[in-house]
Protein backbone atom coordinates (compact mmCIF):
# COMPACT_ATOMS: atom_id res chain seq x y z
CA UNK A 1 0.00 0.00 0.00
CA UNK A 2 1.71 3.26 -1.20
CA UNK A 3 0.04 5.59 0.96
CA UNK A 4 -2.85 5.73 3.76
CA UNK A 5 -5.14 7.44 0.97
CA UNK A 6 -4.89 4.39 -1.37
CA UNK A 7 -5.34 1.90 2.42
CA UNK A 8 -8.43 0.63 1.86
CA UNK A 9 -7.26 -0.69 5.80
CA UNK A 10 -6.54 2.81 7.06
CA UNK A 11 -9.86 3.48 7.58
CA UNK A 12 -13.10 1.78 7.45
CA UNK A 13 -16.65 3.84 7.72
CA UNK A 14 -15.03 6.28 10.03
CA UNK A 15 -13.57 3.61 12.27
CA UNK A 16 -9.18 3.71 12.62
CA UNK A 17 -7.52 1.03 13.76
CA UNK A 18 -6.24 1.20 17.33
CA UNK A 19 -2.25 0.30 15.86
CA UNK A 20 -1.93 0.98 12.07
CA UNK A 21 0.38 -2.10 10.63
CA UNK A 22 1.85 -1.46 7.07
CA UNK A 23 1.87 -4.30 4.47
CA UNK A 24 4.32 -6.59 5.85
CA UNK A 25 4.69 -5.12 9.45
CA UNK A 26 4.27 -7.88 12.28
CA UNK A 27 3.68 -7.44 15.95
CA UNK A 28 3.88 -10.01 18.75
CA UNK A 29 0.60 -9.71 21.13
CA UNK A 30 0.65 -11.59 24.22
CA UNK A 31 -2.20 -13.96 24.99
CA UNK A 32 -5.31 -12.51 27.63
CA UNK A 33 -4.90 -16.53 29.40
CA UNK A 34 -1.62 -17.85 29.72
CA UNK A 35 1.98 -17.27 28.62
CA UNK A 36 1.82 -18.00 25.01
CA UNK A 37 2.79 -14.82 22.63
CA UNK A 38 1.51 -14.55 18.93
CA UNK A 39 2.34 -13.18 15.91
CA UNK A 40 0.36 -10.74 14.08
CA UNK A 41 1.06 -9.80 10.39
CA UNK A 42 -0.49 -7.49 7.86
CA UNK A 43 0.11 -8.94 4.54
CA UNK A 44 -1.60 -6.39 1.85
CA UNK A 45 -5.49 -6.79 2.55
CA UNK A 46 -5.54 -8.72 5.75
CA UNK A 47 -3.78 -9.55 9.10
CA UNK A 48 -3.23 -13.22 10.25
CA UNK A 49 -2.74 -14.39 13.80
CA UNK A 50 -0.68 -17.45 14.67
CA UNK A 51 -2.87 -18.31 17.33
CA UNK A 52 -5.16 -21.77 17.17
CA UNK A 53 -8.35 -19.39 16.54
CA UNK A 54 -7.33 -18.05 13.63
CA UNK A 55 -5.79 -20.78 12.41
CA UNK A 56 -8.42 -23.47 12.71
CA UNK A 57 -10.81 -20.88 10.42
CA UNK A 58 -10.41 -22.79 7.20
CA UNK A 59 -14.10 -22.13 6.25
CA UNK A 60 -13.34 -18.30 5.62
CA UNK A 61 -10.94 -16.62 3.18
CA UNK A 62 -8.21 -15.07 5.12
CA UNK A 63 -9.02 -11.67 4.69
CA UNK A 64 -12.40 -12.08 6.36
CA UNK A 65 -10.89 -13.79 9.41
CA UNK A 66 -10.22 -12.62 13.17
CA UNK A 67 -9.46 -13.80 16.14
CA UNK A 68 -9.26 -11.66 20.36
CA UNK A 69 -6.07 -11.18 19.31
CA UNK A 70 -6.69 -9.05 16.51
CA UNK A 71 -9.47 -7.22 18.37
CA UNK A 72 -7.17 -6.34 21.35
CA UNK A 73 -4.68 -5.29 19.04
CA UNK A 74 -6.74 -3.15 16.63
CA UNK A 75 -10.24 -2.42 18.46
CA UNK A 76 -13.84 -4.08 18.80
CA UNK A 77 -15.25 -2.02 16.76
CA UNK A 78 -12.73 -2.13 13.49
CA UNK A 79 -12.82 -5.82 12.80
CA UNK A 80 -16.34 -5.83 13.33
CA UNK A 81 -16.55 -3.43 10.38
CA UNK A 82 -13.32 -4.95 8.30
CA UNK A 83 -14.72 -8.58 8.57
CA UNK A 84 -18.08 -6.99 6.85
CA UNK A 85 -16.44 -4.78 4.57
CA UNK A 86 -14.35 -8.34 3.17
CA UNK A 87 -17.08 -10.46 3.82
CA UNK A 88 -20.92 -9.00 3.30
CA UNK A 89 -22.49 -11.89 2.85
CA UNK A 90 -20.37 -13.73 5.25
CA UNK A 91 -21.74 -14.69 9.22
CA UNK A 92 -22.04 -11.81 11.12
CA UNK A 93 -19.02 -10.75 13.59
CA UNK A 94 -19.41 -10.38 16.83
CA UNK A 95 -17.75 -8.81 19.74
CA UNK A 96 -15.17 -10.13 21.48
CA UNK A 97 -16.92 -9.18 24.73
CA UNK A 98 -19.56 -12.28 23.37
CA UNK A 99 -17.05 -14.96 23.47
CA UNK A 100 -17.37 -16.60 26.53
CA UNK A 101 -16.09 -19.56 27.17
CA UNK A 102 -18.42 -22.83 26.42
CA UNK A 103 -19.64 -24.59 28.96
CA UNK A 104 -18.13 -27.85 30.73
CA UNK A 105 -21.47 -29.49 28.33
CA UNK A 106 -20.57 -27.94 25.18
CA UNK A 107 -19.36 -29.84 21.84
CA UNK A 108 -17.01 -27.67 19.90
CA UNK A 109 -16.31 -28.29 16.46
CA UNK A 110 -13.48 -30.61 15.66
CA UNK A 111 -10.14 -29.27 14.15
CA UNK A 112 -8.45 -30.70 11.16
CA UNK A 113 -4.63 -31.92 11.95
CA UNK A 114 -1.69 -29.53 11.15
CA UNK A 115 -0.71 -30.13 8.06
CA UNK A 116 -3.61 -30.84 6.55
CA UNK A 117 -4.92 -27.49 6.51
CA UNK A 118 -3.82 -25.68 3.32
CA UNK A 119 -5.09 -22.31 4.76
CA UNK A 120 -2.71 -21.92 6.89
CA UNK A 121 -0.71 -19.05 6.32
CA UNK A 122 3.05 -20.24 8.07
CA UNK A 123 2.51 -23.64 6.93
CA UNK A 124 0.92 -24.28 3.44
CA UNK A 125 2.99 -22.74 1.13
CA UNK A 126 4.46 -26.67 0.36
CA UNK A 127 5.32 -28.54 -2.30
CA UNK A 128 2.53 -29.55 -4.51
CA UNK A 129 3.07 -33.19 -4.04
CA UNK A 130 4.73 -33.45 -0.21
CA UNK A 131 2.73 -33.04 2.89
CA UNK A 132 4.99 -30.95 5.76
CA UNK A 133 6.42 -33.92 6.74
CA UNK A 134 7.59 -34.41 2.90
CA UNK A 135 5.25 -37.95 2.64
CA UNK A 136 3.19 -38.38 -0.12
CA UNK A 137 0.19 -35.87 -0.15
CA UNK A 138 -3.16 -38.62 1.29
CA UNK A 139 -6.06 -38.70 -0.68
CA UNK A 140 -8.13 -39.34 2.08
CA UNK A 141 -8.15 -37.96 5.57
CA UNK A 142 -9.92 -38.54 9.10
CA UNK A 143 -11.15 -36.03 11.31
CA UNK A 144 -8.95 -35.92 15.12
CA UNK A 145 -9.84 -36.83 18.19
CA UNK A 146 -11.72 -33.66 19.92
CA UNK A 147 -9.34 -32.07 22.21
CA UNK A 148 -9.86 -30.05 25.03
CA UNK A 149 -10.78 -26.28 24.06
CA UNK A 150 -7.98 -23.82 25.40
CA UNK A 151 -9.34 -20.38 25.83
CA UNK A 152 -7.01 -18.85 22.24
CA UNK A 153 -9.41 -21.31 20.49
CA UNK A 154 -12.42 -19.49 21.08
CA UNK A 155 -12.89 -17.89 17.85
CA UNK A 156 -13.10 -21.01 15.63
CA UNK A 157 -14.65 -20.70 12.40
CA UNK A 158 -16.54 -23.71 10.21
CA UNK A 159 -14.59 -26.01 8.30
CA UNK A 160 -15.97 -25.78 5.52
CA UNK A 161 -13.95 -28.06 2.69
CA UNK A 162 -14.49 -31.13 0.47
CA UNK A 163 -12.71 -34.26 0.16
CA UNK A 164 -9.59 -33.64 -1.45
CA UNK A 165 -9.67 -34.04 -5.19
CA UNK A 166 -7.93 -37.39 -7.24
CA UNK A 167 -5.35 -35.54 -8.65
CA UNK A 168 -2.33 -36.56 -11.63
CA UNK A 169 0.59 -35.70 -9.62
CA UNK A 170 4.25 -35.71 -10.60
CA UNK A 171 7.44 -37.80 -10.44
CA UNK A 172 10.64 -36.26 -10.03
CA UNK A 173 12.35 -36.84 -13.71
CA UNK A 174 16.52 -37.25 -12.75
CA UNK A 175 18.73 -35.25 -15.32
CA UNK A 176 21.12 -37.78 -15.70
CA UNK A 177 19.41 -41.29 -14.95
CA UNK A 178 15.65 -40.12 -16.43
CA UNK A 179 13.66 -41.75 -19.05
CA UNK A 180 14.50 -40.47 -22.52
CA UNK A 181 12.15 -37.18 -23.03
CA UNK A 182 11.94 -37.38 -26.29
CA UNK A 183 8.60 -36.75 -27.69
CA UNK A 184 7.55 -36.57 -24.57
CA UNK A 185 5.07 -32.75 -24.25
CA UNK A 186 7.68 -30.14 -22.45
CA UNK A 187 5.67 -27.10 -20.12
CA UNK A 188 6.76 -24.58 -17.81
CA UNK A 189 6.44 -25.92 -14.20
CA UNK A 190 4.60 -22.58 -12.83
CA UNK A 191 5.05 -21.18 -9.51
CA UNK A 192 1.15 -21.14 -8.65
CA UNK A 193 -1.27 -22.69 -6.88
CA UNK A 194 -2.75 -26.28 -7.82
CA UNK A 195 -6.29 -25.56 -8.50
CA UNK A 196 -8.79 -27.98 -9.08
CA UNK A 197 -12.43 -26.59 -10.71
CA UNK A 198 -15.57 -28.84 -10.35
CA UNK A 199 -17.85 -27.14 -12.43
CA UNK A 200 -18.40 -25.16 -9.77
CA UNK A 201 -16.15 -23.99 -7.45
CA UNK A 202 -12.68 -24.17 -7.17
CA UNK A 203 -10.77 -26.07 -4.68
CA UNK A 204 -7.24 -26.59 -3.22
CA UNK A 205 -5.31 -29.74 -3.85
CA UNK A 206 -6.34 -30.33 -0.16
CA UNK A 207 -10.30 -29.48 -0.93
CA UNK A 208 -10.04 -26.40 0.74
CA UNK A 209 -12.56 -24.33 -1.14
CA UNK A 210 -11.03 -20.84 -2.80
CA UNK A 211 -13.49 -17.85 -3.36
CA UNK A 212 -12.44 -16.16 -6.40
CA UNK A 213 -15.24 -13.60 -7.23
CA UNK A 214 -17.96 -14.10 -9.39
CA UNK A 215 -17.24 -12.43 -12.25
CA UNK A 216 -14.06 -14.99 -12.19
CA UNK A 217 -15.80 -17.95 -11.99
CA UNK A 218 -18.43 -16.99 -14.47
CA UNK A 219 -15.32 -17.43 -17.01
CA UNK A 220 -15.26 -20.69 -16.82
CA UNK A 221 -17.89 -23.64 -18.13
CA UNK A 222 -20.14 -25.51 -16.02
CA UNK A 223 -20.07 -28.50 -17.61
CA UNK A 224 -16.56 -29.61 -17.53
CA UNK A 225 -13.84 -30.25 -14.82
CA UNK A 226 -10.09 -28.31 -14.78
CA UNK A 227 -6.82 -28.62 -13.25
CA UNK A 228 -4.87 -25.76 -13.53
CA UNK A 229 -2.61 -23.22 -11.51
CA UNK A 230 -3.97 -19.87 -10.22
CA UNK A 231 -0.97 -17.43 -10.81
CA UNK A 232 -0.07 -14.31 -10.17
CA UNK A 233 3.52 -14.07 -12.32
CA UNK A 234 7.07 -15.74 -12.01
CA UNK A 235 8.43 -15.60 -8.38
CA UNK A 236 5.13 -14.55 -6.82
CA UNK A 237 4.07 -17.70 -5.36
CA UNK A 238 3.75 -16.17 -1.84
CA UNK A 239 1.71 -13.29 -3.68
CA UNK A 240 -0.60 -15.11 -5.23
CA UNK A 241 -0.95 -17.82 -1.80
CA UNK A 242 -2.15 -14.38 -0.07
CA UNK A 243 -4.87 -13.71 -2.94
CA UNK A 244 -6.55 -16.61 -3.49
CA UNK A 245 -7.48 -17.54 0.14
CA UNK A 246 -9.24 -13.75 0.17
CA UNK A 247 -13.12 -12.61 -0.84
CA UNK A 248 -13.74 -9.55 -1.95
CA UNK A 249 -10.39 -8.16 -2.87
CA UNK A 250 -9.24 -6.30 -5.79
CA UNK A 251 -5.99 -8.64 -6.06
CA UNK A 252 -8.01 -11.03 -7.94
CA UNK A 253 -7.73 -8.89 -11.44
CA UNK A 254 -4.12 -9.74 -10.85
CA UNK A 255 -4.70 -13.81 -11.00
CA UNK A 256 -5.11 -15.93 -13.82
CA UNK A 257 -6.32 -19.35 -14.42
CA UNK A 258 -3.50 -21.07 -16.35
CA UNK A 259 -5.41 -24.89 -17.43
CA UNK A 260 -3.34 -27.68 -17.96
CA UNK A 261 -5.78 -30.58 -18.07
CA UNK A 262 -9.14 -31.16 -18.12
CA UNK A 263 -9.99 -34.50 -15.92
CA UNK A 264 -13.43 -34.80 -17.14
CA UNK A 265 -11.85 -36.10 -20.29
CA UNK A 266 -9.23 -38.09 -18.62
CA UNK A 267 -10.14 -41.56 -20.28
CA UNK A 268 -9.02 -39.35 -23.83
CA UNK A 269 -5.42 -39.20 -24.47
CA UNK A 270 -3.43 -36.20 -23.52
CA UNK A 271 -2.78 -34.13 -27.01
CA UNK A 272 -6.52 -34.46 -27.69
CA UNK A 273 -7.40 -32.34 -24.28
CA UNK A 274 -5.54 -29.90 -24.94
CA UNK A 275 -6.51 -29.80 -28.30
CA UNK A 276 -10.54 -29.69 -26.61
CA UNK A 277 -8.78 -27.03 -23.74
CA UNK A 278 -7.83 -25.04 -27.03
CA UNK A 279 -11.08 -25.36 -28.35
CA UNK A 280 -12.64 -23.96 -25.27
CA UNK A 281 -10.29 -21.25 -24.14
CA UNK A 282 -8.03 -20.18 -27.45
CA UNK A 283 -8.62 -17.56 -29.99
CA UNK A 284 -11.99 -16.70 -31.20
CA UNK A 285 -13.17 -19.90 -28.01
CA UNK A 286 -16.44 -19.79 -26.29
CA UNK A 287 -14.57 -18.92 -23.10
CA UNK A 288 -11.81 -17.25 -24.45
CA UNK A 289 -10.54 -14.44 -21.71
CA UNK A 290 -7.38 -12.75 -20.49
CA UNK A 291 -7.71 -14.72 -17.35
CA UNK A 292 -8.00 -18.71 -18.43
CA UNK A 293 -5.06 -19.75 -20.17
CA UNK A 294 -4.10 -22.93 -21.53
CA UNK A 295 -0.75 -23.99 -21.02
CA UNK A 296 1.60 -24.19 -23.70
CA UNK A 297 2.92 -27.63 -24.73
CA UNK A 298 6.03 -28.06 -26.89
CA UNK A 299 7.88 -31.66 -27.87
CA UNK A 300 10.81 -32.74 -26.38
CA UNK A 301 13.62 -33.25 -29.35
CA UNK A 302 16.03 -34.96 -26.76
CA UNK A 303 17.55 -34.69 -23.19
CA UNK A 304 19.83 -32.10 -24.20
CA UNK A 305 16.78 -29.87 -25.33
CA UNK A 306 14.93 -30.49 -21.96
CA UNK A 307 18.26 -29.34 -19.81
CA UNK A 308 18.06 -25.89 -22.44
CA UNK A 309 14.33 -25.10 -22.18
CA UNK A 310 15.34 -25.29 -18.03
CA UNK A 311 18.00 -23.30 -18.38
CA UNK A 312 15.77 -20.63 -20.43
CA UNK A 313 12.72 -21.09 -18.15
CA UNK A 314 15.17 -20.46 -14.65
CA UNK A 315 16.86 -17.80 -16.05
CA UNK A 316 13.41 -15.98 -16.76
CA UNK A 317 12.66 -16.97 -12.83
CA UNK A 318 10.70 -19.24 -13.30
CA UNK A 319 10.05 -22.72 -11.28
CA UNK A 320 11.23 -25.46 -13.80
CA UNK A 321 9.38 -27.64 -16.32
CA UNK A 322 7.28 -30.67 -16.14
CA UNK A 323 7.60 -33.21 -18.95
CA UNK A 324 4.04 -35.32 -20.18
CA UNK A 325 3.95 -38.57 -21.83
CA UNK A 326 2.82 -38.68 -25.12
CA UNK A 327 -1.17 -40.16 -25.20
CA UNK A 328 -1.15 -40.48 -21.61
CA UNK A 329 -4.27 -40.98 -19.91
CA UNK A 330 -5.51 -38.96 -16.92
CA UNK A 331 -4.91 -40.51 -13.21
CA UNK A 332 -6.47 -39.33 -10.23
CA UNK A 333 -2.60 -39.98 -8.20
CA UNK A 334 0.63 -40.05 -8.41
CA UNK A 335 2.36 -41.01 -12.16
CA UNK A 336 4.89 -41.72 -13.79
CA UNK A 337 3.23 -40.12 -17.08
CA UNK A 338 3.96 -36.78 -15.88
CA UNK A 339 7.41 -35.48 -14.50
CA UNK A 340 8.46 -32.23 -12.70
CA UNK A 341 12.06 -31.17 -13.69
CA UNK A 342 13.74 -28.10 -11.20
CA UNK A 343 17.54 -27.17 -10.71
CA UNK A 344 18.08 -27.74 -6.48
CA UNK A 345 20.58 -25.74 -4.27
CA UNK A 346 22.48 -27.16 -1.21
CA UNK A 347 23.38 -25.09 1.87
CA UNK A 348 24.61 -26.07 5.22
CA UNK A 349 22.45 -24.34 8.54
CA UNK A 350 23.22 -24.41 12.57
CA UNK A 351 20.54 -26.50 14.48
CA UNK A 352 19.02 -23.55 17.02
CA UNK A 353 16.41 -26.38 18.18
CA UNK A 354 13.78 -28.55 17.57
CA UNK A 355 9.41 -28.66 17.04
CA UNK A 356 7.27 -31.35 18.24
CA UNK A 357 5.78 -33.26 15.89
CA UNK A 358 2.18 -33.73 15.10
CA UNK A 359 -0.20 -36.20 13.42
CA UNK A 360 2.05 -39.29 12.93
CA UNK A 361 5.10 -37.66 14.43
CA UNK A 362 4.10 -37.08 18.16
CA UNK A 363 6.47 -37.52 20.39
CA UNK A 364 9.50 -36.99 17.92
CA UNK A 365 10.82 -34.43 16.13
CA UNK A 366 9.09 -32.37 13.91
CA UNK A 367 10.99 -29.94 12.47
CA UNK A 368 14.99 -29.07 13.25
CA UNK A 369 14.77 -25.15 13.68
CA UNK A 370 18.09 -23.76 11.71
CA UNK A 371 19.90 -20.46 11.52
CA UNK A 372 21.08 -19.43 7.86
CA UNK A 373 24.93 -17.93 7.27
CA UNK A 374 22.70 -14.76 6.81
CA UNK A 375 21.69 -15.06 10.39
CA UNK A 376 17.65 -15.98 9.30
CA UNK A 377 15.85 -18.34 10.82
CA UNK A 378 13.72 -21.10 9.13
CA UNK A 379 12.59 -25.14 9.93
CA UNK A 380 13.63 -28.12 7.83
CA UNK A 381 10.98 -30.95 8.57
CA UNK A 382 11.24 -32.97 5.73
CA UNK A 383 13.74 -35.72 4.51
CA UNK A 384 14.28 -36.79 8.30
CA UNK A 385 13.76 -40.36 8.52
CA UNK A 386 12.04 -42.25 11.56
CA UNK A 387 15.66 -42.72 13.12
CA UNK A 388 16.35 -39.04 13.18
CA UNK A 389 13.26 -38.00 14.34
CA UNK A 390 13.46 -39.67 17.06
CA UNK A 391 17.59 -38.72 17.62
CA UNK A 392 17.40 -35.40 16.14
CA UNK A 393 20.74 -34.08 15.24
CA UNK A 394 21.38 -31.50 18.34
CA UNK A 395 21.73 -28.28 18.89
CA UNK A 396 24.68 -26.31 17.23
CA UNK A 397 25.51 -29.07 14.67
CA UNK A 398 25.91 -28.14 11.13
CA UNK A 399 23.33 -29.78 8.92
CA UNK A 400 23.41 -29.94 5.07
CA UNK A 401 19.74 -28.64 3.70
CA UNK A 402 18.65 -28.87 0.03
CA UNK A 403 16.25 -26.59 -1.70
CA UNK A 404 14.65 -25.24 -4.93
CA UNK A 405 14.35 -21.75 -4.63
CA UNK A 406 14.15 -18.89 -2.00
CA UNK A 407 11.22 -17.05 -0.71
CA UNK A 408 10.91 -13.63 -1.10
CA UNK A 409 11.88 -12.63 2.76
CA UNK A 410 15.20 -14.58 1.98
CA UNK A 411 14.78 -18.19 3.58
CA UNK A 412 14.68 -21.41 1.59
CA UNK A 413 11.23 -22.40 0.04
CA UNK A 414 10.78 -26.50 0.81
CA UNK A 415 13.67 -27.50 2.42
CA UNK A 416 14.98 -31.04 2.72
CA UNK A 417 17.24 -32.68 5.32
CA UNK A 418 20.23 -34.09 3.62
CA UNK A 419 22.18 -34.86 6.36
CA UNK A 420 24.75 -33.52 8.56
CA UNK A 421 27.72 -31.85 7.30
CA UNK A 422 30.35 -33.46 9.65
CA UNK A 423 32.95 -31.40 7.70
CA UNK A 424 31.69 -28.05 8.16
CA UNK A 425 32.03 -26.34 11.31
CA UNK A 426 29.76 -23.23 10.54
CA UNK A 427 26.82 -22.37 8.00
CA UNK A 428 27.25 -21.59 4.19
CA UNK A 429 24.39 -20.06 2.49
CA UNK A 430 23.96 -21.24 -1.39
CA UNK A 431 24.68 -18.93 -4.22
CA UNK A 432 21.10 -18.12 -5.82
CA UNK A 433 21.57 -16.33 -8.95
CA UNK A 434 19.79 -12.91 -8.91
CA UNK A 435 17.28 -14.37 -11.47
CA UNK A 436 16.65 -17.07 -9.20
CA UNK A 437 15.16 -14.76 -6.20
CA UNK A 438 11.39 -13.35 -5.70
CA UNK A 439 10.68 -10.26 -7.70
CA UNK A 440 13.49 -10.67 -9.62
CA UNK A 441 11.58 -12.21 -12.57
């Protein structure tokens, strides 16, 4: 936000925030009940809390969500009038004077398990195929045991999400030991988010629901099913993450819908979809608009014209490529018809400490928490096996982390545990090109 006169947030129907936060600006507010301290962040249109309240709201866009913390921070009054402004048609807010705790009798809603909540704003920006434990994204998924209500959980929302769509998800295709590409359909591996669209609505690969306006949606037909990315541009993946889990915001105009596939068709071979996705969405189409694309496909002459198109796609900062199979059917899991190819990094990190696991990992480590050469700090919970969770590598050794690209405050985007660098006796950042970091594209 340039200035307060272009903040739609600076002022809403007279009301002012009690603390003004600028895009970006964070503030830690101390819990009412206990000892905990949160984190509060304005990121463009909306603040986020990391306490369990706000957290556990999956069944409203992030821009329309609040939590005591928010309301002690910036007044009663304002997010009563914010969460209407982002949300009109949404539940109406109340005020925090209202949320008293339920009684010894009451059944609260249950919570989804961390990690499987893609609406999570610390958490979710993962890999499209690796959960945050870096195991195969589940297809299917149980609802946890009820636990008992602590008073920062009093401003749950609904949970409002479908089962999680069969999606074709990738392989990783190996540069040297891969299957011969040749003739197999080359694309740009974009830096989005995997969007699945029923005919409907569109969902996360987690069946989170998204609420892209209407005017959005009414771009698309109603009598077919896509997957595609929503994307905002090259090295804007955390960008376009904050739009797409909003209502109501004027970021939208900046998303498109870039189609891939088209699963309704998935028993027809893959150059005939797109031909169809052409059909619908390409010059002089029925749906033809500056906000559906369909992704461009181009044959693989050999390996050695694979490893160029990377090295074109990277140095325009983009993600990578993915590689199809030539008259592939569509699969509703993982395949080895379609291949993701990206260029990796390797860095060595000091262990600062260690997070509890959750879900499958209870009782063992979660994530190692690491210090960069650069003095940031980040978490690397996947690529630790069983062993090392439960014998984490301790505090102050040097660990060897791999990752594909940075994010755009400077810390590495998925990392992987590779191992510990017995070697190395302090941390060693990787050299990212310039073309390689956010906003450099």
């Amino acid at each position: 936000m340039s200035s307060s006169s272009n903040d739609e947030l600076a002022e809403i129907n007279g009301i002012k925030p009690k603390v003004t936060l600028k895009d970006g600006e964070e503030r830690e507010v101390k819990s009412l009940t206990s000892s905990s301290v949160y984190k509060v962040k304005r990121t463009w249109d909306h603040y986020y809390c990391t306490c369990p309240a706000w957290r556990n709201q999956g069944g409203f866009p992030v821009n329309a969500r609040t939590c005591k913390h928010l309301k002690e921070l910036l007044g009663d009054a304002y997010e009563i009038a914010r969460l209407k402004l982002k949300n009109p048609d949404g539940p109406a807010p109340t005020s925090s004077k209202a949320n008293k705790p339920a009684s010894k009798g009451a059944r609260t809603p249950s919570k989804r398990k961390r990690g499987q909540d893609d609406d999570d704003e610390d958490e979710d920006e993962e890999d499209e195929d690796e959960d945050e434990d870096g195991q195969p994204a589940k297809k299917t998924r149980t609802q946890p045991a009820r636990k008992k209500k602590s008073d920062d959980d009093d401003d749950s929302g609904p949970t409002a999400y479908k089962a999680a769509p069969e999606l074709l998800l990738a392989n990783k295709w190996d540069i040297e030991k891969g299957p011969d590409p040749t003739g197999w359909l080359i694309s740009e591996k974009l830096d989005g988010v995997r969007t699945y669209y029923d005919g409907k609505q569109m969902y996360s690969r987690l069946g989170n629901p998204f609420t892209p306006p209407k005017w959005f949606l009414d771009k698309l037909p109603k009598d077919v099913t896509l997957d595609g990315e929503l994307f905002s541009g090259r090295g804007k993946f955390q960008d376009t993450i904050s739009i797409v889990k909003t209502v109501n915001s004027p970021h939208w105009r900046d998303i498109t819908f870039q189609v891939f596939d088209i699963p309704s068709k998935g028993n027809e071979p893959f150059e005939k979809r797109i031909k169809h996705l052409e059909r619908l969405f390409g010059e002089e189409g029925p749906y033809e608009s500056d906000k559906v694309k369909v992704v461009e496909h181009i044959a693989a002459k050999s390996r050695e014209h694979v490893l160029e198109e990377l090295k074109k796609v990277e140095t325009l900062g983009g993600e990578g490529l993915m590689l199809r199979k030539p008259g592939s059917r569509y699969e509703g899991r993982r395949s080895a018809t379609l291949l993701k190819v990206k260029t990796f990094y390797d860095a060595e990190a000091i262990v600062t400490g260690h997070n509890e696991g959750h879900g499958r990992n209870v009782g063992v480590c979660g994530a190692l928490l690491c210090k960069m050469e650069s003095g940031k700090a980040f978490k690397v919970g996947s690529g630790l096996n069983d062993k090392q969770r439960k014998n984490p590598p301790k505090v102050g050794t040097i660990i060897t982390y791999r990752f594909q690209e940075l994010t755009r405050d400077g810390v590495p985007r998925f990392p992987t545990f590779v191992g510990e660098a017995v070697d190395k006796d302090e941390p060693k950042d990787a050299e990212v090109p310039e073309h390689r970091k956010p906003g450099q594209a």
